[in-house]
C-alpha atoms as a PDB file:
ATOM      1  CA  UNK A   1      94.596 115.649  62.936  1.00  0.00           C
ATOM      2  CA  UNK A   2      93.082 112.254  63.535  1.00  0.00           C
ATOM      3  CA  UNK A   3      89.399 113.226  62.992  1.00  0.00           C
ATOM      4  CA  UNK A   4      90.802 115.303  59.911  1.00  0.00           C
ATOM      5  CA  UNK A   5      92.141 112.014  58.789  1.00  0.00           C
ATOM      6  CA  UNK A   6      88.485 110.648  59.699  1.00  0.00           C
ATOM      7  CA  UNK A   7      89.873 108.222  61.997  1.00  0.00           C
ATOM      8  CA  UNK A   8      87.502 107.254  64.861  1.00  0.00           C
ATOM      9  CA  UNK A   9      88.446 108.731  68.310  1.00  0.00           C
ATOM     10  CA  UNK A  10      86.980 107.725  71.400  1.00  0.00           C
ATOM     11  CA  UNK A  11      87.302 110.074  74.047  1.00  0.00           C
ATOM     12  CA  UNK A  12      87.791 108.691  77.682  1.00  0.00           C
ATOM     13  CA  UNK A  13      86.881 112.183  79.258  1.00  0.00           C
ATOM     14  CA  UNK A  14      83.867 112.689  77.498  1.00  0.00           C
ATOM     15  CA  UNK A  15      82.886 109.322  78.536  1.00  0.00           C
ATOM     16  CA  UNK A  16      83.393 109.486  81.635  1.00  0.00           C
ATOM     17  CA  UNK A  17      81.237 113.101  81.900  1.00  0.00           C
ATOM     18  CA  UNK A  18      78.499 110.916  80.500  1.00  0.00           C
ATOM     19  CA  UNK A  19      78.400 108.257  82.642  1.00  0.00           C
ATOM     20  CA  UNK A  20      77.792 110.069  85.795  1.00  0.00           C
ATOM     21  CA  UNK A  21      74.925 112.184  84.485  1.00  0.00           C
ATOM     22  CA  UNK A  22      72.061 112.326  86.281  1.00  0.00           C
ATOM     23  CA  UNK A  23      69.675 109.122  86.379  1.00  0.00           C
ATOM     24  CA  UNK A  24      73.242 106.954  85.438  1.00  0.00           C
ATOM     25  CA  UNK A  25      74.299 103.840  87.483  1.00  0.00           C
ATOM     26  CA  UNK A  26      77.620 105.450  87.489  1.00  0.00           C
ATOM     27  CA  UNK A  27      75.813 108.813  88.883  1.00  0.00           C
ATOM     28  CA  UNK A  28      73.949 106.804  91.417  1.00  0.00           C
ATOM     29  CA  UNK A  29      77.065 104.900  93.132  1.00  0.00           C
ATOM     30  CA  UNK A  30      78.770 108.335  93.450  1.00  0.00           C
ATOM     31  CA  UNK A  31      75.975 109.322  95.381  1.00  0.00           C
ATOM     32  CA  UNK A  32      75.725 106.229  97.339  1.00  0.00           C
ATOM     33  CA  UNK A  33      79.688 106.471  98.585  1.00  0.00           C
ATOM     34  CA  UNK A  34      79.660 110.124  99.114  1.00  0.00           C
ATOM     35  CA  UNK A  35      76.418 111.352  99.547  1.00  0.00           C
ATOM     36  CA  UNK A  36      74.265 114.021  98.328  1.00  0.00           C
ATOM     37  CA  UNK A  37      76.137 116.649  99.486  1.00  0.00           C
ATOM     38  CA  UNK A  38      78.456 116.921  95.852  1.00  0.00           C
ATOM     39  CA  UNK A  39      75.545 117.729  93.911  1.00  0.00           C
ATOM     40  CA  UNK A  40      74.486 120.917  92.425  1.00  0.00           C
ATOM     41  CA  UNK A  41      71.084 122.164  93.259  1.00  0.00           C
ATOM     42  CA  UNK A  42      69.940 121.123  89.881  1.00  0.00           C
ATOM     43  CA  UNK A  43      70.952 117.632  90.348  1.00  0.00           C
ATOM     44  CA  UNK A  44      73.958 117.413  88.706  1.00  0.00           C
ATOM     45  CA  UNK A  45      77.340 116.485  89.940  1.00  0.00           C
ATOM     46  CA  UNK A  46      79.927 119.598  91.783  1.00  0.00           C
ATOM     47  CA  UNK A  47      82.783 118.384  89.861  1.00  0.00           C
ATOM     48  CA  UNK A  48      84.820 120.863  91.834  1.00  0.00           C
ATOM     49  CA  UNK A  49      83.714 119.935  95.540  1.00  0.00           C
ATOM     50  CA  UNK A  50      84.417 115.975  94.379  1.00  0.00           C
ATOM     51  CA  UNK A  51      87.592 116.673  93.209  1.00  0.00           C
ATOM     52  CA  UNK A  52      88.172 118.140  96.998  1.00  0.00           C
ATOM     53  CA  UNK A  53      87.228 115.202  98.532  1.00  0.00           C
ATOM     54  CA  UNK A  54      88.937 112.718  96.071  1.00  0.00           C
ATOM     55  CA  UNK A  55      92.282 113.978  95.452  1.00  0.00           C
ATOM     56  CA  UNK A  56      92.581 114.897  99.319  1.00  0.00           C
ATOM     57  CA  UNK A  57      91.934 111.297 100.079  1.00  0.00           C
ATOM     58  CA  UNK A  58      93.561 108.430  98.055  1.00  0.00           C
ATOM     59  CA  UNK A  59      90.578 105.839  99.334  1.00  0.00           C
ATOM     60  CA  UNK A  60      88.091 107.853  98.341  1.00  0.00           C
ATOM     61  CA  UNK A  61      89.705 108.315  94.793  1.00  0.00           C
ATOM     62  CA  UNK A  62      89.667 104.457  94.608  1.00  0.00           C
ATOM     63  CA  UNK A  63      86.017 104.290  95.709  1.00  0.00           C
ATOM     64  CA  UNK A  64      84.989 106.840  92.752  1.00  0.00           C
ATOM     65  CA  UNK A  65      87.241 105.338  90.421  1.00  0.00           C
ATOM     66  CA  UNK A  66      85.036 102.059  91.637  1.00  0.00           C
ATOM     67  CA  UNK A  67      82.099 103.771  90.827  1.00  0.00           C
ATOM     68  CA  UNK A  68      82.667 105.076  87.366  1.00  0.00           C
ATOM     69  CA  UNK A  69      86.182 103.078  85.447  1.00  0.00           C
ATOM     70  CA  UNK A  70      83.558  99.512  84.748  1.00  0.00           C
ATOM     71  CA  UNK A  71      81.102 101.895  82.962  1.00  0.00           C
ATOM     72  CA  UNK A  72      83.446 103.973  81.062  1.00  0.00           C
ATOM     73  CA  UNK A  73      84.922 100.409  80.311  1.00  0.00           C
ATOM     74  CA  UNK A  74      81.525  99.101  79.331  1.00  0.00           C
ATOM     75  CA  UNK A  75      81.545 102.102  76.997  1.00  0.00           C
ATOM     76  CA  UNK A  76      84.562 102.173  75.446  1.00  0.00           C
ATOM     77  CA  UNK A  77      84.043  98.378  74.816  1.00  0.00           C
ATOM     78  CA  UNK A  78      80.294  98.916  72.843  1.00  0.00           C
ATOM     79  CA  UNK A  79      81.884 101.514  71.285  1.00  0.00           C
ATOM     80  CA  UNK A  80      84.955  99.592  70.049  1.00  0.00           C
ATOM     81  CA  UNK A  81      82.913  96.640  69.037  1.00  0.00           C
ATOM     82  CA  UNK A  82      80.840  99.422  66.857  1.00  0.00           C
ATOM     83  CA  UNK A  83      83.970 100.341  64.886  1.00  0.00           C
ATOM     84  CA  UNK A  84      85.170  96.864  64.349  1.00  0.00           C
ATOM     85  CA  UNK A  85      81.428  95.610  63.134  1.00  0.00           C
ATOM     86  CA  UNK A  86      81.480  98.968  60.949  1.00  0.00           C
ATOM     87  CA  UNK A  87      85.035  97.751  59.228  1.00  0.00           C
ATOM     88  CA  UNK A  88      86.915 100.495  60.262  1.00  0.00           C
ATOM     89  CA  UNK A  89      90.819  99.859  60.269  1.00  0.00           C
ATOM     90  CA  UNK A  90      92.178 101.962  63.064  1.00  0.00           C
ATOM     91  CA  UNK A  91      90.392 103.630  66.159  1.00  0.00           C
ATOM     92  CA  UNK A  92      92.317 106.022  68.527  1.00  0.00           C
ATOM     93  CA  UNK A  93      91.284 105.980  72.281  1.00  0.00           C
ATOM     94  CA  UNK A  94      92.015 108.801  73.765  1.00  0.00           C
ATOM     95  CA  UNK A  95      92.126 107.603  77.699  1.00  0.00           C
ATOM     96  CA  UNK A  96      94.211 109.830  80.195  1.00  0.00           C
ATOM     97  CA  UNK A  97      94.239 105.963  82.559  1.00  0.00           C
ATOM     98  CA  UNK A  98      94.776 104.019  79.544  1.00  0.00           C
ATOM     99  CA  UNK A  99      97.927 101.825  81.513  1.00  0.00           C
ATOM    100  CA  UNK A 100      96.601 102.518  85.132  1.00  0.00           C
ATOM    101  CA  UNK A 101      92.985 101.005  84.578  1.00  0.00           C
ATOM    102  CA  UNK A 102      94.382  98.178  82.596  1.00  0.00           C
ATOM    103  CA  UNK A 103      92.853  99.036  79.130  1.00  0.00           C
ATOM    104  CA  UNK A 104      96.174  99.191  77.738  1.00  0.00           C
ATOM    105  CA  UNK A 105      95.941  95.171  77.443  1.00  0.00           C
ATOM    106  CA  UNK A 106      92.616  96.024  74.771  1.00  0.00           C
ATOM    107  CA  UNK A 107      95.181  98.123  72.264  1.00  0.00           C
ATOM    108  CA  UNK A 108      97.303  96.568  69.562  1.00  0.00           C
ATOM    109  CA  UNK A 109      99.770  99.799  69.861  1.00  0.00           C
ATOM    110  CA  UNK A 110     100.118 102.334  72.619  1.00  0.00           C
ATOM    111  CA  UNK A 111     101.177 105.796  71.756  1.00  0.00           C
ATOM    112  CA  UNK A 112     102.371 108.182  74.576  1.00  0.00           C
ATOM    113  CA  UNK A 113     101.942 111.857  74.473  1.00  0.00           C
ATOM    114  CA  UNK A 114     104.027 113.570  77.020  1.00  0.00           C
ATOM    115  CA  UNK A 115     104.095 117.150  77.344  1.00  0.00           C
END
């Protein structure tokens, strides 16, 4: 509905799968704190065996979030500064940690979807 509506939508997720691409700052802290060892042979990030390690260990969920929330903030911020340069009106971010990474303070209005 909102990109019917031609609204602009930033999406936090998507973001945050591009930071940590290959070659990425955000990419190379992850494999600072935790090593090689949650990478695919090609190089690219085993989503699944990080999620193991992070969401069995609250510290090392804080050390990713470290390495990857100021460059999805860095992000969202270009890309908010785009829209506002461009004249648009309205932009929705669509940010899963919108009021536990403190971007909630960068919104006029905060919608939440609960389902």
């Amino acid at each position: 509905m909102i990109i019917r509506r031609r609204i602009p939508l930033i999406d936090g997720d998507l973001l945050a799968r591009q930071v940590v691409e290959p070659g990425k700052p955000a990419y190379r802290l992850i494999i600072k704190n935790f090593s090689r060892d949650i990478l695919h042979e090609d190089g690219t990030l085993d989503r699944e065996k990080l999620g193991n390690i992070i969401f069995a260990n609250e510290n090392r969920r804080k050390t990713l979030n470290r390495c990857t929330h100021p460059f999805i903030r860095r992000e969202i911020l270009k890309l908010l500064i785009w829209y506002w340069i461009t004249g648009e009106k309205m932009v929705v971010l669509d940010a899963p940690l919108l009021i536990e990474s403190g971007l909630y303070n960068w919104m006029s209005a905060v919608v939440v979807v609960y389902t």
